[in-house]
C-alpha atoms as a PDB file:
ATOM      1  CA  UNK A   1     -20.669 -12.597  -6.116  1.00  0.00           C
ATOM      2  CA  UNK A   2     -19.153 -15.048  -3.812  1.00  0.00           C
ATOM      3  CA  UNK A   3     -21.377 -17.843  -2.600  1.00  0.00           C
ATOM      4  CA  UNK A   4     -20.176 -17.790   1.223  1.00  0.00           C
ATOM      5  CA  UNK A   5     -23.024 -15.793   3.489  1.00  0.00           C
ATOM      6  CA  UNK A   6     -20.213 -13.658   5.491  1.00  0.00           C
ATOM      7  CA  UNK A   7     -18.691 -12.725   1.778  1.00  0.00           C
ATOM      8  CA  UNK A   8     -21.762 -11.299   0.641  1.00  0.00           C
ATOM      9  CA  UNK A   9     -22.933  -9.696   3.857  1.00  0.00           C
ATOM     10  CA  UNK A  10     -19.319  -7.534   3.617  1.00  0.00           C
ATOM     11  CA  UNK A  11     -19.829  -6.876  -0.329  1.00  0.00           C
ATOM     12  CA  UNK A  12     -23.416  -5.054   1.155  1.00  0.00           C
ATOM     13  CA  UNK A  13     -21.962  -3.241   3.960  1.00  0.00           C
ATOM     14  CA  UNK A  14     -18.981  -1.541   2.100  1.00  0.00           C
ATOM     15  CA  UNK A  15     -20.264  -1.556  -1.840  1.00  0.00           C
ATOM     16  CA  UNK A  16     -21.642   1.674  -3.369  1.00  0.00           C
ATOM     17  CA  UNK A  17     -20.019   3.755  -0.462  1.00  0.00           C
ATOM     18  CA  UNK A  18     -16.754   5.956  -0.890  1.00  0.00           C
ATOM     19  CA  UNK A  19     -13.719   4.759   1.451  1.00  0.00           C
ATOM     20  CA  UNK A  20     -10.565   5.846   1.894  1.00  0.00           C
ATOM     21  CA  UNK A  21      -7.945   4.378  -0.729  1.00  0.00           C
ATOM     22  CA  UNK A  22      -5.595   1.506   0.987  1.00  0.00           C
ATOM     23  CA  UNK A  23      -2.389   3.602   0.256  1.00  0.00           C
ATOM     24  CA  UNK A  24      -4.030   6.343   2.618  1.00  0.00           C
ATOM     25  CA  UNK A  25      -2.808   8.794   0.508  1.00  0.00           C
ATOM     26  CA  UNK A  26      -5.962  11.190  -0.174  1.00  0.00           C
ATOM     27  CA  UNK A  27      -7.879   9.175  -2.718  1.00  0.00           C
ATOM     28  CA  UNK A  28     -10.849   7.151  -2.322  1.00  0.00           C
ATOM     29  CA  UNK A  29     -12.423   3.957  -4.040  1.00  0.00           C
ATOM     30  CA  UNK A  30     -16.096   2.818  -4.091  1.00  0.00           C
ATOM     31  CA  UNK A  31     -16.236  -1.044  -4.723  1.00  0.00           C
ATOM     32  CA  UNK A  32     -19.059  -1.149  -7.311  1.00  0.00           C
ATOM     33  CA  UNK A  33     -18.942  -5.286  -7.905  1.00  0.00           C
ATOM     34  CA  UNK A  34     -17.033  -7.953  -6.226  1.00  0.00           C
ATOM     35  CA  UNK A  35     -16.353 -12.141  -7.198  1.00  0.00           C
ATOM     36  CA  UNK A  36     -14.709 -14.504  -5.284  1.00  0.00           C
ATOM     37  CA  UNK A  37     -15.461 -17.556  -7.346  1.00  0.00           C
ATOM     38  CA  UNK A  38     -14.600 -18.625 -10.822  1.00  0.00           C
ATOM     39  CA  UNK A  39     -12.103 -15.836 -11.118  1.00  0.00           C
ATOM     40  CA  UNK A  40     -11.720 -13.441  -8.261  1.00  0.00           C
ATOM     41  CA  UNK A  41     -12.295  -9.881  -9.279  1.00  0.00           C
ATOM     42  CA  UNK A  42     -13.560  -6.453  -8.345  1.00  0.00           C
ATOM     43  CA  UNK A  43     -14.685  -3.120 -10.036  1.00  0.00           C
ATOM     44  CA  UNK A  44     -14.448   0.174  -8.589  1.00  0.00           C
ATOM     45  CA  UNK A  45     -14.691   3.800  -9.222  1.00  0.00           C
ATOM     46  CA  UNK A  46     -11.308   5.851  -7.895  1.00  0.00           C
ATOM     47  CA  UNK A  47     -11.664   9.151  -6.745  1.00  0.00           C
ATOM     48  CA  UNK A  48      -8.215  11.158  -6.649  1.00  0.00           C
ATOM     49  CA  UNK A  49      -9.811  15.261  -5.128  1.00  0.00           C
ATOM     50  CA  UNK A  50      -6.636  18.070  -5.305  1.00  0.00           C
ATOM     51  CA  UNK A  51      -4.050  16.984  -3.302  1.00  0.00           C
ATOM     52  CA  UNK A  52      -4.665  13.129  -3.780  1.00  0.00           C
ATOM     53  CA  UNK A  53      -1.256  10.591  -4.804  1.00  0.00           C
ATOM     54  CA  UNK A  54      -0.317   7.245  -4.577  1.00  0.00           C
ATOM     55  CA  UNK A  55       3.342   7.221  -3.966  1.00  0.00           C
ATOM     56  CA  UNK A  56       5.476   4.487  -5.973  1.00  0.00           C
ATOM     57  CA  UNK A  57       4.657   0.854  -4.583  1.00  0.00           C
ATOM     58  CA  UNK A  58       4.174  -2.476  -5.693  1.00  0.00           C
ATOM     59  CA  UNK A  59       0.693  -4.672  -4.394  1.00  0.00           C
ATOM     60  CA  UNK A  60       1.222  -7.492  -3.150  1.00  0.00           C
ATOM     61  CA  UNK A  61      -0.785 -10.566  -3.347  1.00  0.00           C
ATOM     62  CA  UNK A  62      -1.066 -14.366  -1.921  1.00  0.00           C
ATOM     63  CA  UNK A  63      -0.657 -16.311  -4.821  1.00  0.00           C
ATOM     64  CA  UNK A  64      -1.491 -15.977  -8.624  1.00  0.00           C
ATOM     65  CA  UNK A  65      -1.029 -12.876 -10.989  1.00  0.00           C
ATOM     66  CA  UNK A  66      -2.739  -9.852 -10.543  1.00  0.00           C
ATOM     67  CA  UNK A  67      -3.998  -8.115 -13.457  1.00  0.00           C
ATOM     68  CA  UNK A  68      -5.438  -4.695 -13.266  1.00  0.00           C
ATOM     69  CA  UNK A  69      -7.289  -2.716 -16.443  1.00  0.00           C
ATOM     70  CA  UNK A  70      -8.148   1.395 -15.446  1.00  0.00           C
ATOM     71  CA  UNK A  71      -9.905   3.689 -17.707  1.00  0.00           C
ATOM     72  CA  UNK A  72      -9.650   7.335 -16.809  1.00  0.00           C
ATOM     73  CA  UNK A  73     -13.297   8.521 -17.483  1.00  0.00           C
ATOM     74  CA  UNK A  74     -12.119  11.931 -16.179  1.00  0.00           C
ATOM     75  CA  UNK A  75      -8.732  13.633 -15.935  1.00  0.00           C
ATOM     76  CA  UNK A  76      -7.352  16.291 -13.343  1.00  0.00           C
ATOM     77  CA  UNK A  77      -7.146  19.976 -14.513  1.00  0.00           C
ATOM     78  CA  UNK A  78      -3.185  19.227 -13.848  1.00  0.00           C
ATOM     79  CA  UNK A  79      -1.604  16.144 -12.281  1.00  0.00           C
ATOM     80  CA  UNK A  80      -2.987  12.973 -11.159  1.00  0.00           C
ATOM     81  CA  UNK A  81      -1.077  11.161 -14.053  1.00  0.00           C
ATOM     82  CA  UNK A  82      -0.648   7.269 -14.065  1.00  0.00           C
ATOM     83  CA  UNK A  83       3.447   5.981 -13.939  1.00  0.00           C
ATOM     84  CA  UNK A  84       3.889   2.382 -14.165  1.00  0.00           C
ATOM     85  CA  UNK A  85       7.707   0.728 -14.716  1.00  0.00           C
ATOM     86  CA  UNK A  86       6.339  -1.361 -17.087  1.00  0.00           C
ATOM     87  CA  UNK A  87       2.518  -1.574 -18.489  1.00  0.00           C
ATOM     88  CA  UNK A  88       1.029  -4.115 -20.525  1.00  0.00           C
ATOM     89  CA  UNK A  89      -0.530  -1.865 -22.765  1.00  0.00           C
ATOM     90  CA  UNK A  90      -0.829   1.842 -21.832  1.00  0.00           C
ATOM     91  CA  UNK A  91      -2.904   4.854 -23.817  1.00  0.00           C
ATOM     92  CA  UNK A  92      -4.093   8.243 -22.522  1.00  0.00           C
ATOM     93  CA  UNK A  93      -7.342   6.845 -20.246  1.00  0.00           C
ATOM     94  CA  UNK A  94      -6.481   3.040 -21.102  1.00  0.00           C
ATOM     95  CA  UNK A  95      -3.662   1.793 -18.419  1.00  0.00           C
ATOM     96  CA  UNK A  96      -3.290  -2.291 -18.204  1.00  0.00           C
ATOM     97  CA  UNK A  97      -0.650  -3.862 -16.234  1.00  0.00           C
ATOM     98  CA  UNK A  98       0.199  -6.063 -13.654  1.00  0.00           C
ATOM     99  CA  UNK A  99       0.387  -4.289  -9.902  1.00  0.00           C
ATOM    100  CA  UNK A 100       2.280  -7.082  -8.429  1.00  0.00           C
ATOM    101  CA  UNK A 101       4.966  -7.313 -10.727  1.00  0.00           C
ATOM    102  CA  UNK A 102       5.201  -3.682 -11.491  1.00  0.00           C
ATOM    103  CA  UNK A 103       5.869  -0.739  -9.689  1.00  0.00           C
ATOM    104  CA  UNK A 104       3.367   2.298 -10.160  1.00  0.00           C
ATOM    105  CA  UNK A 105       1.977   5.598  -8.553  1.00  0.00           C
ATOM    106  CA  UNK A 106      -0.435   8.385  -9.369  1.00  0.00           C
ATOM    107  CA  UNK A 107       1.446  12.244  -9.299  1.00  0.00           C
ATOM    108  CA  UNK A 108      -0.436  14.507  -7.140  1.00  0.00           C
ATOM    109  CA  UNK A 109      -3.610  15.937  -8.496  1.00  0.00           C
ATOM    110  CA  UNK A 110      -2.734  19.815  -8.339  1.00  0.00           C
ATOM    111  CA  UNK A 111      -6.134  20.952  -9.641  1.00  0.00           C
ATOM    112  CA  UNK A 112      -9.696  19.604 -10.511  1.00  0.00           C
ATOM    113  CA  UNK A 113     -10.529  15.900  -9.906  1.00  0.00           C
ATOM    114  CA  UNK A 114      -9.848  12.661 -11.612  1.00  0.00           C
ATOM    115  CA  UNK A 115     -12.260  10.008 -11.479  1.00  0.00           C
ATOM    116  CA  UNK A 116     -11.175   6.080 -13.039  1.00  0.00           C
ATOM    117  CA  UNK A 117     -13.058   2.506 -13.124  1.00  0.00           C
ATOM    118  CA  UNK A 118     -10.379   0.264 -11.857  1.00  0.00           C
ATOM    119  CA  UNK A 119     -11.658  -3.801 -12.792  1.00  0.00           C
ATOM    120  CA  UNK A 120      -8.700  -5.975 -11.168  1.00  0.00           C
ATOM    121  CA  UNK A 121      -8.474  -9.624 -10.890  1.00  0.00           C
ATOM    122  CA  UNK A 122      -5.856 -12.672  -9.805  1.00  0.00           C
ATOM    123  CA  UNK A 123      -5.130 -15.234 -11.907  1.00  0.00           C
ATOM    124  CA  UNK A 124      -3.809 -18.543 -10.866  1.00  0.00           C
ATOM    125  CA  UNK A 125      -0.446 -19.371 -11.690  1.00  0.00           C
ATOM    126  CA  UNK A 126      -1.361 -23.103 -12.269  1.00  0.00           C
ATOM    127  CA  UNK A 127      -3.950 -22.765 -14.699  1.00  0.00           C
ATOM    128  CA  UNK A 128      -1.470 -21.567 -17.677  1.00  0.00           C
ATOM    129  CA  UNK A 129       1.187 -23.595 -16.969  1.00  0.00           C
END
């Protein structure tokens, strides 16, 4: 957890409580633990519900790589699968890759749920140069 008061006063006010997804596109993340400081990281469960997606995109972030590992710990009845361009390592409820370098999405879920822990983090460009 982040030593700055107004970091951990957010972290209390949003952790262990479902949200809506930032793609808005029907799936929904609860932030389970959140670091600002050695390495900045965060851990969530994703909930994708039928009719949840994440169209194709690519995130974005300041500076540094982002790195992101998911681990399906339940799949849809049909749909919700994982496409990334180009993964790091990929295996049926293993997907590592790198969200701001590669594109990605989620196909809609057409039945049942799929639930995932999602641990991202950034890692500076300057420290493995």
């Amino acid at each position: 957890m982040a030593k700055n008061p107004s970091a951990i006063r957010t972290y209390f006010r949003t952790a262990f409580r479902w949200q809506r997804g930032r793609q808005m596109s029907g799936y929904d993340k609860m932030l389970l633990l959140q670091s600002l400081w050695p390495l900045p990281f965060d851990l969530y469960i994703l909930r994708f519900l039928e009719g949840a997606e994440i169209a194709p995109h690519v995130d974005v972030v300041s500076s540094g790589e982002h790195y992101r590992l998911n681990i399906v710990i339940k799949r849809a009845l049909s749909g919700g699968e994982f496409i990334c361009a180009t993964p790091i390592f990929e295996s049926d409820r293993i997907k590592y890759f790198r969200p701001d370098a590669c594109e990605h999405s989620v196909t809609r879920v057409n039945k049942g749920s799929r639930y995932v822990i999602s641990i991202g983090w950034v890692r500076s460009r300057m420290r493995h140069r």
